[in-house]
N, C-alpha and C. Protein backbone atom coordinates (compact mmCIF):
# COMPACT_ATOMS: atom_id res chain seq x y z
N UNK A 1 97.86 142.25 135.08
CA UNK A 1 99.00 142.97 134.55
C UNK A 1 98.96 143.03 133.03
N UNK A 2 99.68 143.79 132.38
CA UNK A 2 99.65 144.01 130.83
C UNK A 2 100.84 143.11 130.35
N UNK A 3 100.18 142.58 129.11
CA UNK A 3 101.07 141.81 128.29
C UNK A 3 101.64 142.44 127.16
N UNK A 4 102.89 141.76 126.24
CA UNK A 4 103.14 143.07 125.76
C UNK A 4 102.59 142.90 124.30
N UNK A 5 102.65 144.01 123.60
CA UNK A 5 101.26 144.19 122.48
C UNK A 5 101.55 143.21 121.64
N UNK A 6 100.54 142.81 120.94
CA UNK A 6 100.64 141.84 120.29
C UNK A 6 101.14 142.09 118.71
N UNK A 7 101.85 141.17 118.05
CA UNK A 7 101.58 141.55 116.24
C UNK A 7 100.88 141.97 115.63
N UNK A 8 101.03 142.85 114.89
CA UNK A 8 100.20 143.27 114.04
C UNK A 8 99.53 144.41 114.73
N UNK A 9 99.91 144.77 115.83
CA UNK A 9 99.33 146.25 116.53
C UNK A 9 100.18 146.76 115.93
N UNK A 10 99.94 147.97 115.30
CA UNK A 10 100.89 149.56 115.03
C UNK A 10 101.52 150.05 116.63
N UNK A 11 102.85 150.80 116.63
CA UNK A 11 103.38 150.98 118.00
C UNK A 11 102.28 152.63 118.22
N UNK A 12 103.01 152.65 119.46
CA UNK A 12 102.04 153.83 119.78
C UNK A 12 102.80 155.09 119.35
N UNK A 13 101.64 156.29 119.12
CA UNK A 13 102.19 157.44 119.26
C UNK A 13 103.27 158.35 120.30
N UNK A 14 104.19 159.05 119.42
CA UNK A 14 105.20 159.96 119.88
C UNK A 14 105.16 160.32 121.65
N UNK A 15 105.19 159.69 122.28
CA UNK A 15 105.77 160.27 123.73
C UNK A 15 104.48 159.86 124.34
N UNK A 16 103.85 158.29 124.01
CA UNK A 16 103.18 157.70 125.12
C UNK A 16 103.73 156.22 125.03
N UNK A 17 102.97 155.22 125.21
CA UNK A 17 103.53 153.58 125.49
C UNK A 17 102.58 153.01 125.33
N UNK A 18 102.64 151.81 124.43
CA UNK A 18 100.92 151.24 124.60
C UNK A 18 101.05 150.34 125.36
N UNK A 19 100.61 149.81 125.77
CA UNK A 19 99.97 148.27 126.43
C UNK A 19 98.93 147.97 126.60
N UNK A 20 99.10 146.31 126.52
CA UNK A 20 97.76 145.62 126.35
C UNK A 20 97.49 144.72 127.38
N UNK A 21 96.19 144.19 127.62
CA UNK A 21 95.34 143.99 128.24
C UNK A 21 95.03 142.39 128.03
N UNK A 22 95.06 141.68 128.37
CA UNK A 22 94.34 140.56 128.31
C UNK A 22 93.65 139.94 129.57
N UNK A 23 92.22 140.19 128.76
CA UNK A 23 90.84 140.04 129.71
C UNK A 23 90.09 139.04 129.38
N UNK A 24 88.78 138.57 130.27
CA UNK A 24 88.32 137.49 130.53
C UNK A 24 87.09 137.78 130.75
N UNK A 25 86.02 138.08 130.26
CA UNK A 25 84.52 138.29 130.57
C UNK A 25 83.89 136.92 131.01
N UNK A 26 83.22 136.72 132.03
CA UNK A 26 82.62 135.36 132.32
C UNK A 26 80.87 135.89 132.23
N UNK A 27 79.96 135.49 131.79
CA UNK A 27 78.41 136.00 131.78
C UNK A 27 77.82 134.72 132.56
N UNK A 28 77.39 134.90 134.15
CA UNK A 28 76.69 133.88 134.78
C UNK A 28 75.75 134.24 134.86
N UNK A 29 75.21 135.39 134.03
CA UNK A 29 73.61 134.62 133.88
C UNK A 29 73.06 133.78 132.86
N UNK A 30 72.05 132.59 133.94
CA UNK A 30 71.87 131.92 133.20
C UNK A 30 70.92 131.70 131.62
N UNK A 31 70.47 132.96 131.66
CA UNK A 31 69.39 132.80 130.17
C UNK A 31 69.76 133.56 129.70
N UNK A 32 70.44 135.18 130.15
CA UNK A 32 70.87 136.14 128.84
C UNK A 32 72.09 136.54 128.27
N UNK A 33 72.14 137.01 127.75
CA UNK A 33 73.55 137.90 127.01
C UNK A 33 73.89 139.36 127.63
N UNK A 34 75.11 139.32 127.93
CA UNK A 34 75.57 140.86 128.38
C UNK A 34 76.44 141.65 127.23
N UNK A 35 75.91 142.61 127.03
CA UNK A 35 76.64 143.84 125.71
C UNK A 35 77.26 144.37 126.64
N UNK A 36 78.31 144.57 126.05
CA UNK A 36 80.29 144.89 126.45
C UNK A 36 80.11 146.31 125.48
N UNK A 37 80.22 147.40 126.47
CA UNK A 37 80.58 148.62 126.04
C UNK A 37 82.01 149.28 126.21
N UNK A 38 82.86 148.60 125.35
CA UNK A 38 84.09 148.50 125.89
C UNK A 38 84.90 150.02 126.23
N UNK A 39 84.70 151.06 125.69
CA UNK A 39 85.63 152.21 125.95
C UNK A 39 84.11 152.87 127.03
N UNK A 40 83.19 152.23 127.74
CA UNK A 40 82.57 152.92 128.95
C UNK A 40 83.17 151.90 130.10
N UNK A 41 83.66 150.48 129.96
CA UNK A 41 83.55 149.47 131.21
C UNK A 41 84.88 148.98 131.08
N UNK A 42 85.64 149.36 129.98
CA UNK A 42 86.95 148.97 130.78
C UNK A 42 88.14 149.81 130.47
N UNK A 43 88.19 150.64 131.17
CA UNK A 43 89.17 151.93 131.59
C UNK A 43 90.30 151.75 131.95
N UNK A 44 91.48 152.43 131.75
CA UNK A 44 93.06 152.56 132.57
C UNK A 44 92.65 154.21 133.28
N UNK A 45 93.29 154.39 134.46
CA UNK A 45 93.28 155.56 135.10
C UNK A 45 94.44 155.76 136.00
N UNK A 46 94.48 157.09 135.67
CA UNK A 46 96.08 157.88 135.91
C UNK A 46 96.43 158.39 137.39
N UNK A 47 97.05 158.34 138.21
CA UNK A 47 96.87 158.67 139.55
C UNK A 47 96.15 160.24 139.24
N UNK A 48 96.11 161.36 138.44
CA UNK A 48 95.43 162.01 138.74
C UNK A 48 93.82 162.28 138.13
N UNK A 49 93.14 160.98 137.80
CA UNK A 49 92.28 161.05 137.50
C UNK A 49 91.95 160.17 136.26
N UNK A 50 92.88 160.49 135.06
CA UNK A 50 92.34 160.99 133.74
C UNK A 50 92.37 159.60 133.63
N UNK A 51 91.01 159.20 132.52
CA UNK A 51 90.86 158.05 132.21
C UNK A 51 91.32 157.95 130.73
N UNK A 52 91.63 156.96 130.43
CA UNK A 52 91.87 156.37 128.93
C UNK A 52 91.54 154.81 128.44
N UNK A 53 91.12 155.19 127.58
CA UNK A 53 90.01 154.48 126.61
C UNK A 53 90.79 153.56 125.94
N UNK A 54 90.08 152.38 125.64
CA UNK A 54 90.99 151.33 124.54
C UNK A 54 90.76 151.75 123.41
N UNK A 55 92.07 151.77 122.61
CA UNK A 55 91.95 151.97 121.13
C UNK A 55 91.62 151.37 120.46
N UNK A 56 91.60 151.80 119.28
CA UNK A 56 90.87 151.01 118.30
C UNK A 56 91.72 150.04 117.38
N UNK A 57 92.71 150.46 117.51
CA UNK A 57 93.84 148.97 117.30
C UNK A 57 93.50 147.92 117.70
N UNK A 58 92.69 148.13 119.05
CA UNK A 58 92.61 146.44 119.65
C UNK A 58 91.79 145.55 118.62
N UNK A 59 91.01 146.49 117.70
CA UNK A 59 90.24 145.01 116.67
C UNK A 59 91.62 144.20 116.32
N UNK A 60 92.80 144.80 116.06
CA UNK A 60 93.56 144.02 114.90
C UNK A 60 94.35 143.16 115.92
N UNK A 61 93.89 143.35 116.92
CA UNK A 61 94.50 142.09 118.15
C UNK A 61 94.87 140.71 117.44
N UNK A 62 95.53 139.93 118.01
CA UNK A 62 95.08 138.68 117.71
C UNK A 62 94.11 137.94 118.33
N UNK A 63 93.74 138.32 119.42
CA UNK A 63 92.60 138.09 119.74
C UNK A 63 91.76 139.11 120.60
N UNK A 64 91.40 139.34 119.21
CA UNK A 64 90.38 140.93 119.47
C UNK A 64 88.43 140.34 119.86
N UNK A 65 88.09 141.08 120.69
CA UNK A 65 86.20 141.23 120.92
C UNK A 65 85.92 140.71 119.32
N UNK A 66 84.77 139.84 119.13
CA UNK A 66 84.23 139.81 118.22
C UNK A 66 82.95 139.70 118.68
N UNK A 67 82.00 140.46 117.95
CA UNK A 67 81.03 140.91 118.47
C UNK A 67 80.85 141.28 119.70
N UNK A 68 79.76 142.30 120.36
CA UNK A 68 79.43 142.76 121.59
C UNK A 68 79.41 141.98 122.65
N UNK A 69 78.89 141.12 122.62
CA UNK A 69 77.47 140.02 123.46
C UNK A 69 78.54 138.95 123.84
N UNK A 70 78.27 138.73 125.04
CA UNK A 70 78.47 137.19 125.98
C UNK A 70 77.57 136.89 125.84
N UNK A 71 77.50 135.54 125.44
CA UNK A 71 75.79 134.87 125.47
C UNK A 71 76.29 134.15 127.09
N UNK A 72 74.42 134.01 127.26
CA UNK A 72 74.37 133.56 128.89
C UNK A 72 75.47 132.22 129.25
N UNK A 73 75.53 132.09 130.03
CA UNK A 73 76.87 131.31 130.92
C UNK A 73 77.57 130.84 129.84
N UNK A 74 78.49 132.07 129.25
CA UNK A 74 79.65 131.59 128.85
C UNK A 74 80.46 132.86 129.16
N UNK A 75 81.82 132.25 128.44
CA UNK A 75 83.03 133.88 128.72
C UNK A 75 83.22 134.21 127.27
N UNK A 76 84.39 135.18 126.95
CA UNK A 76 84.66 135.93 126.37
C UNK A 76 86.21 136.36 126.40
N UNK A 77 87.11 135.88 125.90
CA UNK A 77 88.46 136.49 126.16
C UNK A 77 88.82 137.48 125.03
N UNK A 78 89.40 138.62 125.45
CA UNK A 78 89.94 139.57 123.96
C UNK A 78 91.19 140.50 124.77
N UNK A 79 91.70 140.99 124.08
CA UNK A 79 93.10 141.74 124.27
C UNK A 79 92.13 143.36 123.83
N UNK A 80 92.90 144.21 124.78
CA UNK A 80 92.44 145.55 124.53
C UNK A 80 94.04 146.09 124.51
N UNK A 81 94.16 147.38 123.39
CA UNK A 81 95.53 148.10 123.49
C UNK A 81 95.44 149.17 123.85
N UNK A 82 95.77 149.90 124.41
CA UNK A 82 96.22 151.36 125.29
C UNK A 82 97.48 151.98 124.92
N UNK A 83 97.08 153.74 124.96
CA UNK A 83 98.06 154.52 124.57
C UNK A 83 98.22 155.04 126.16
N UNK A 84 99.31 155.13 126.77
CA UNK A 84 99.18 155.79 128.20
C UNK A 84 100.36 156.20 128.16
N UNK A 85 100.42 157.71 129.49
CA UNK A 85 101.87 158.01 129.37
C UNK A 85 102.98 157.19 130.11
N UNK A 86 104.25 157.35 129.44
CA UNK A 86 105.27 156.13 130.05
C UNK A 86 105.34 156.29 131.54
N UNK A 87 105.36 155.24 132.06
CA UNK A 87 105.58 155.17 133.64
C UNK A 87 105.01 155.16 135.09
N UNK A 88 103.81 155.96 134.37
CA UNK A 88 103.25 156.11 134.99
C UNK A 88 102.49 154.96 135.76
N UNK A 89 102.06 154.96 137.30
CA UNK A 89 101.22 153.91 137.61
C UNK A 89 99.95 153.95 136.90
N UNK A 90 99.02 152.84 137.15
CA UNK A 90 97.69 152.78 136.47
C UNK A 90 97.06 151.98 137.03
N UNK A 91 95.48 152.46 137.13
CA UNK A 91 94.58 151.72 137.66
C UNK A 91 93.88 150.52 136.31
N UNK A 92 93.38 149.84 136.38
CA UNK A 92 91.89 149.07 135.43
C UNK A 92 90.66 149.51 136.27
N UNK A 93 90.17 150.30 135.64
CA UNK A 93 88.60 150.35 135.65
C UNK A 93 87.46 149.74 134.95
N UNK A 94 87.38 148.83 136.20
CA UNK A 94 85.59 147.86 135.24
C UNK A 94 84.35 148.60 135.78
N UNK A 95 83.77 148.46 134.67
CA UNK A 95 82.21 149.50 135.31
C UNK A 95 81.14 148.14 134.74
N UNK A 96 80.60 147.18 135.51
CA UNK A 96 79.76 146.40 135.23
C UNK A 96 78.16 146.84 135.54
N UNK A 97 77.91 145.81 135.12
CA UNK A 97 76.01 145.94 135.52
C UNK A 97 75.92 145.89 136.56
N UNK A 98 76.42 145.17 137.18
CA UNK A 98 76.60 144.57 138.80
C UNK A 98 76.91 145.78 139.63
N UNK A 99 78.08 146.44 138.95
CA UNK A 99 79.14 146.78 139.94
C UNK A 99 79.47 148.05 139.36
N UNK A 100 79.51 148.93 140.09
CA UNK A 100 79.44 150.50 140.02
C UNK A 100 81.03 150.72 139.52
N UNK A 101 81.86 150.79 140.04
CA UNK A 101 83.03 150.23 139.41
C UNK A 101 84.21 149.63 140.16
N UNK A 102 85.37 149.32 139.84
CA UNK A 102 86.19 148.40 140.75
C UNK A 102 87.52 148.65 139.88
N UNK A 103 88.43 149.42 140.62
CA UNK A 103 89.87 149.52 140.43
C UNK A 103 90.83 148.66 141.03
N UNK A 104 91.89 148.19 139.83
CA UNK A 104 92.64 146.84 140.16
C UNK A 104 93.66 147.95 139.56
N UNK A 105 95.01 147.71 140.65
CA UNK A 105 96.11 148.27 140.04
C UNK A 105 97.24 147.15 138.86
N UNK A 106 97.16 148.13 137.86
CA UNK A 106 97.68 147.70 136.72
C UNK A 106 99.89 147.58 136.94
N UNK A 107 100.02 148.35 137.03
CA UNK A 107 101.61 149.11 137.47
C UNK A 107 101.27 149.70 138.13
């Protein structure tokens, strides 16, 4: 579920809602690093389709991605922020290496 945005995010633009995200990358493999392409692998989606991308506010998270890379067996926690329209339900779309993709309902 979305938490609500953190300090120091700017609010969102005129006639959408932001919310944020707080996620958890775990990397079990054991010798390498996985690069996090974050506006291709982790998506919100609209019952009719349309996907939306994390903004770029989320650097000023308080706890924003720093750098790309999970190094091998460890995690990764960061907050992502979203502009979406109000009310609407919403999916999370993860698109992993693993995994082609996997929708978790958000609202």
């Amino acid at each position: 579920p979305g938490i609500a945005v953190p300090a120091g995010v700017s609010p969102a633009p005129s006639g959408s809602e932001r919310i944020a995200l707080d996620l958890v990358v775990e990397n079990l493999r054991p010798s390498d690093g996985i690069e996090l392409q974050l506006d291709q692998q982790f998506r919100l989606v609209t019952p009719d389709g349309k996907r939306i991308e994390p903004e770029g506010d989320s650097a000023h998270a308080p706890c924003s991605l720093t750098g790309d890379v999970v190094p091998a067996g460890s995690s990764r926690r960061f907050t992502l922020v979203y502009d979406v329209p109000p009310g609407q339900p919403l999916q999370f779309e993860y698109r992993g290496f693993n995994v082609k993709s996997e929708l978790v309902k958000v609202r």
